[in-house]
C-alpha atoms as a PDB file:
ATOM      1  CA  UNK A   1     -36.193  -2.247  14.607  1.00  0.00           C
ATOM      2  CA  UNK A   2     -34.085  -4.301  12.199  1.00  0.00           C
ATOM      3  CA  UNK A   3     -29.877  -3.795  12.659  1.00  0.00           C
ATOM      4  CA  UNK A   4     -28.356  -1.733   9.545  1.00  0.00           C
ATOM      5  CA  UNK A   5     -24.874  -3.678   8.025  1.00  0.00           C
ATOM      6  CA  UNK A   6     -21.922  -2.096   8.654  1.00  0.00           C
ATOM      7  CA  UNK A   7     -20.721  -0.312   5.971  1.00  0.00           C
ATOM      8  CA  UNK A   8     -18.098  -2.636   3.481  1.00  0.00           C
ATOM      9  CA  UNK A   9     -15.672  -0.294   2.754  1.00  0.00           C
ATOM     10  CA  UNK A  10     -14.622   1.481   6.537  1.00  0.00           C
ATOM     11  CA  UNK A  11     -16.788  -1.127   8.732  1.00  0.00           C
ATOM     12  CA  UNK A  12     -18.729   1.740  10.103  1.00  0.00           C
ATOM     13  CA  UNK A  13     -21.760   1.064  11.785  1.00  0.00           C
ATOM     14  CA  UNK A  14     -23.804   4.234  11.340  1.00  0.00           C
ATOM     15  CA  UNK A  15     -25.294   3.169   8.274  1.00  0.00           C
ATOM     16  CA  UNK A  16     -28.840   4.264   7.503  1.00  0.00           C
ATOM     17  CA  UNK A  17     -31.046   3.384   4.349  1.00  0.00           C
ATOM     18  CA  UNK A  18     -32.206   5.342   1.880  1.00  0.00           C
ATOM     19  CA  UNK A  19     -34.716   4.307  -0.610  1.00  0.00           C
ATOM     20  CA  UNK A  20     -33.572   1.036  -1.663  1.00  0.00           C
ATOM     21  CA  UNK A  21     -29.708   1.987  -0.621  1.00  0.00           C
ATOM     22  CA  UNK A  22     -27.777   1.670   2.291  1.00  0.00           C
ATOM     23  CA  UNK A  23     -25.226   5.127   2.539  1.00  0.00           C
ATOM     24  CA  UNK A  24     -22.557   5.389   5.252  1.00  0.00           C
ATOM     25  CA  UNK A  25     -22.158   8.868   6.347  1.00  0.00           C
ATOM     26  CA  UNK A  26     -18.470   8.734   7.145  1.00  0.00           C
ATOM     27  CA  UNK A  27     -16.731   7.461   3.810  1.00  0.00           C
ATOM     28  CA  UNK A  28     -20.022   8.191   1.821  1.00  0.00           C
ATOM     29  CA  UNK A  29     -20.224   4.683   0.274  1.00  0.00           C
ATOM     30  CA  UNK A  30     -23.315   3.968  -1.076  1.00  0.00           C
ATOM     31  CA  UNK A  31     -24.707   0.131  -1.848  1.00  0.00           C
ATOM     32  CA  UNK A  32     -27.675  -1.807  -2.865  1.00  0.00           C
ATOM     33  CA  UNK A  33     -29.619  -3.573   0.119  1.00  0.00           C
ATOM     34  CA  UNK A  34     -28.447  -6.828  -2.197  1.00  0.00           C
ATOM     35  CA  UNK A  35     -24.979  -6.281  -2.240  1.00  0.00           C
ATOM     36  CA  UNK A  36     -24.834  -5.654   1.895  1.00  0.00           C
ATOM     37  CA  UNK A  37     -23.141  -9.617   2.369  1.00  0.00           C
ATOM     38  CA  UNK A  38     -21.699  -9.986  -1.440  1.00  0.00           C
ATOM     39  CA  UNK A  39     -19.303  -6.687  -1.660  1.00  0.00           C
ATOM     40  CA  UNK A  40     -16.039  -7.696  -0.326  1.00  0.00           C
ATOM     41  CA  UNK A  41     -13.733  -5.160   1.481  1.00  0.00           C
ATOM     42  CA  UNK A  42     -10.535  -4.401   0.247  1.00  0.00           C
ATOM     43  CA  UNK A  43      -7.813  -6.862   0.249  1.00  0.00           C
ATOM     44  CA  UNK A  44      -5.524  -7.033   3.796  1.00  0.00           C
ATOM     45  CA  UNK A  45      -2.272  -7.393   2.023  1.00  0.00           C
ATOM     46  CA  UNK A  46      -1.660  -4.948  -1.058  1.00  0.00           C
ATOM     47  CA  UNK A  47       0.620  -6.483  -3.607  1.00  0.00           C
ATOM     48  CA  UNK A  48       3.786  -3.913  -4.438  1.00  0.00           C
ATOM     49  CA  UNK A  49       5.589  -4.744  -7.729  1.00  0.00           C
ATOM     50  CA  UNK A  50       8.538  -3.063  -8.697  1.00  0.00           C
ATOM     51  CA  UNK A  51       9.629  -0.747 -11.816  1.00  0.00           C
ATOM     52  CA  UNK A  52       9.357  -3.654 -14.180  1.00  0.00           C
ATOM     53  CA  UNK A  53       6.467  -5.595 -12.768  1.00  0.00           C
ATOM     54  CA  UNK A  54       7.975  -8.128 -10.680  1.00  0.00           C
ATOM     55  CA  UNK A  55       5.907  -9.011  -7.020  1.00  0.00           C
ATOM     56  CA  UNK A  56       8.215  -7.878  -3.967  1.00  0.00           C
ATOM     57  CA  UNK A  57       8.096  -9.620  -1.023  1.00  0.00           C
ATOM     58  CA  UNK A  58      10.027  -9.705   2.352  1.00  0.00           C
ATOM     59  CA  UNK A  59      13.687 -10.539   2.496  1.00  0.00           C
ATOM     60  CA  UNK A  60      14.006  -9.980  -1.446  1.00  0.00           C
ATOM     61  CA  UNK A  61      17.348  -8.168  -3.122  1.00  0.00           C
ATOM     62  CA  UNK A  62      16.577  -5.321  -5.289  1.00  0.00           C
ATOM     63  CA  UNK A  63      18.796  -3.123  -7.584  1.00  0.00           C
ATOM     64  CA  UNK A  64      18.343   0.834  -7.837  1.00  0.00           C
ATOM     65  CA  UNK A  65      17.178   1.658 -11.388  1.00  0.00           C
ATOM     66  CA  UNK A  66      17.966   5.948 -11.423  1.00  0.00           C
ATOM     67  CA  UNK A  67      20.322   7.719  -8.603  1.00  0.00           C
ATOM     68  CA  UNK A  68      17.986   8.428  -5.479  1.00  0.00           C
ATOM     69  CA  UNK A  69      19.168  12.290  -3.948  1.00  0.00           C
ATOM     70  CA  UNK A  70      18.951  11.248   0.159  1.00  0.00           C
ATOM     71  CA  UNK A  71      16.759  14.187   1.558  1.00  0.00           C
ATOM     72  CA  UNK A  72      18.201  16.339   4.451  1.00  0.00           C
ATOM     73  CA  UNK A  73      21.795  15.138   3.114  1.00  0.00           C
ATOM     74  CA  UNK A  74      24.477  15.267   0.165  1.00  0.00           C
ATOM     75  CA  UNK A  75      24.470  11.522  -0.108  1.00  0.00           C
ATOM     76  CA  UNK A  76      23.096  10.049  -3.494  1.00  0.00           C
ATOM     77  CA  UNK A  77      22.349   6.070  -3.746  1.00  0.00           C
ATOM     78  CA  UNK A  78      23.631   5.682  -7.298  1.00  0.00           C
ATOM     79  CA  UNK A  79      22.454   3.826  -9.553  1.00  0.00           C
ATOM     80  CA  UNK A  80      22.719  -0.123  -9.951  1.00  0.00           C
ATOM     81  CA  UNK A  81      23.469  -0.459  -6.083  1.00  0.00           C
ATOM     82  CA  UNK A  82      22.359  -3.874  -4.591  1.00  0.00           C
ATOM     83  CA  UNK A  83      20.075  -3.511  -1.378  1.00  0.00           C
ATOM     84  CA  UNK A  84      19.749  -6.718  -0.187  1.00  0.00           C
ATOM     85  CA  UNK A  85      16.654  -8.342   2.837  1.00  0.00           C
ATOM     86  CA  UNK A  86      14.243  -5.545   2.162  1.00  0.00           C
ATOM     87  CA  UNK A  87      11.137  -5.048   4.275  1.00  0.00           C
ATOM     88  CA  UNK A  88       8.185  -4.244   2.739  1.00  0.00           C
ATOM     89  CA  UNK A  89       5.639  -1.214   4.677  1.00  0.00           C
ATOM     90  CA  UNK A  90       2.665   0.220   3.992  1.00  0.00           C
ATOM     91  CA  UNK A  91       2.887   4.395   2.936  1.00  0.00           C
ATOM     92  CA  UNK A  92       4.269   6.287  -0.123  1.00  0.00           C
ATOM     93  CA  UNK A  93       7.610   4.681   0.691  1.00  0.00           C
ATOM     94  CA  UNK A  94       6.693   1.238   0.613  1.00  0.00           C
ATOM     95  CA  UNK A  95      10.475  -0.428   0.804  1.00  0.00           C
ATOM     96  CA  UNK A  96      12.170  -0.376   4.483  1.00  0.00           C
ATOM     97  CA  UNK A  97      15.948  -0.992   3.884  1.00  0.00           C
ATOM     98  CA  UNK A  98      19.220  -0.437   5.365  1.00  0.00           C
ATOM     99  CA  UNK A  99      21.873   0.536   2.641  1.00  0.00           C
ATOM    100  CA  UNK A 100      25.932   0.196   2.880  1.00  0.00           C
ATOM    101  CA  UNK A 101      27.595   3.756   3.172  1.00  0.00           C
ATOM    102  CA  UNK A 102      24.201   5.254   4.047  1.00  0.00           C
ATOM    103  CA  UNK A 103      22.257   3.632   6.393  1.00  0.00           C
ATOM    104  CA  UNK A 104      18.222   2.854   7.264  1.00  0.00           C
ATOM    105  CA  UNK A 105      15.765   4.365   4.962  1.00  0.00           C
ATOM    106  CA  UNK A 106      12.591   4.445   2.697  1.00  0.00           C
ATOM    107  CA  UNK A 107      12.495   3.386  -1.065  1.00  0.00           C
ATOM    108  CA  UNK A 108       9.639   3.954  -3.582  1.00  0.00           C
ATOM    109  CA  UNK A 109       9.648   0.432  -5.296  1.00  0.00           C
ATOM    110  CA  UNK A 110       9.062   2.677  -8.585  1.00  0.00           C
ATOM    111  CA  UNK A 111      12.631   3.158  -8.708  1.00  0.00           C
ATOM    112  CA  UNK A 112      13.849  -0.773  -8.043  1.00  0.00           C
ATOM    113  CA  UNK A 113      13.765  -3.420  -9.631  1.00  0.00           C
ATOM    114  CA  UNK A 114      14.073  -7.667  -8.275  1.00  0.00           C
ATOM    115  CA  UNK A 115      17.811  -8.920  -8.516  1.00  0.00           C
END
């Protein structure tokens, strides 16, 4: 019996065929029996760009663009404050940062932009 590729997408090997496809059951991606070794996965580093465009990267300074409410207390990070060696983190909050008067916490990079 030949060996199915795994599938490109989750690297699943359950694979099966199906006609002239190849279908994983788990993410339900389908491809041709051609494509098996040219489809690339996805990329292992995800580029994050900030309100205006700019490529992030670690250690960078940024500038609030619009005052950020902190959740859970009455603190605001107003706007135009410098946070300065940011780390960048995979998730919805994408900026790791530690912030004068405030302390550690998660940015959107929506709402920065590069100093």
């Amino acid at each position: 019996m030949d060996t199915l590729p795994k599938c490109p997408k989750c690297n699943s090997e359950l694979t099966y065929e199906d006609r002239s496809l190849y279908v994983c059951p788990e993410c339900g991606h389908e491809w041709t029996k051609g494509d098996a070794h040219t489809e690339q996965a996805e990329p292992a580093e995800a580029v994050i760009r900030d309100a205006v465009g700019n490529i992030l990267k670690d250690g960078d300074t940024v500038t609030v663009i619009k005052d950020l409410k902190v959740k859970g207390s009455s603190l605001v990070v107003k706007i135009g404050t410098k946070v300065k060696n940011i780390r960048l983190v995979e998730g919805d909050h994408d900026i790791d940062c530690k912030i004068d008067g405030i302390g550690s916490m998660g940015l959107k990079s929506e709402f920065v932009k590069k100093a």
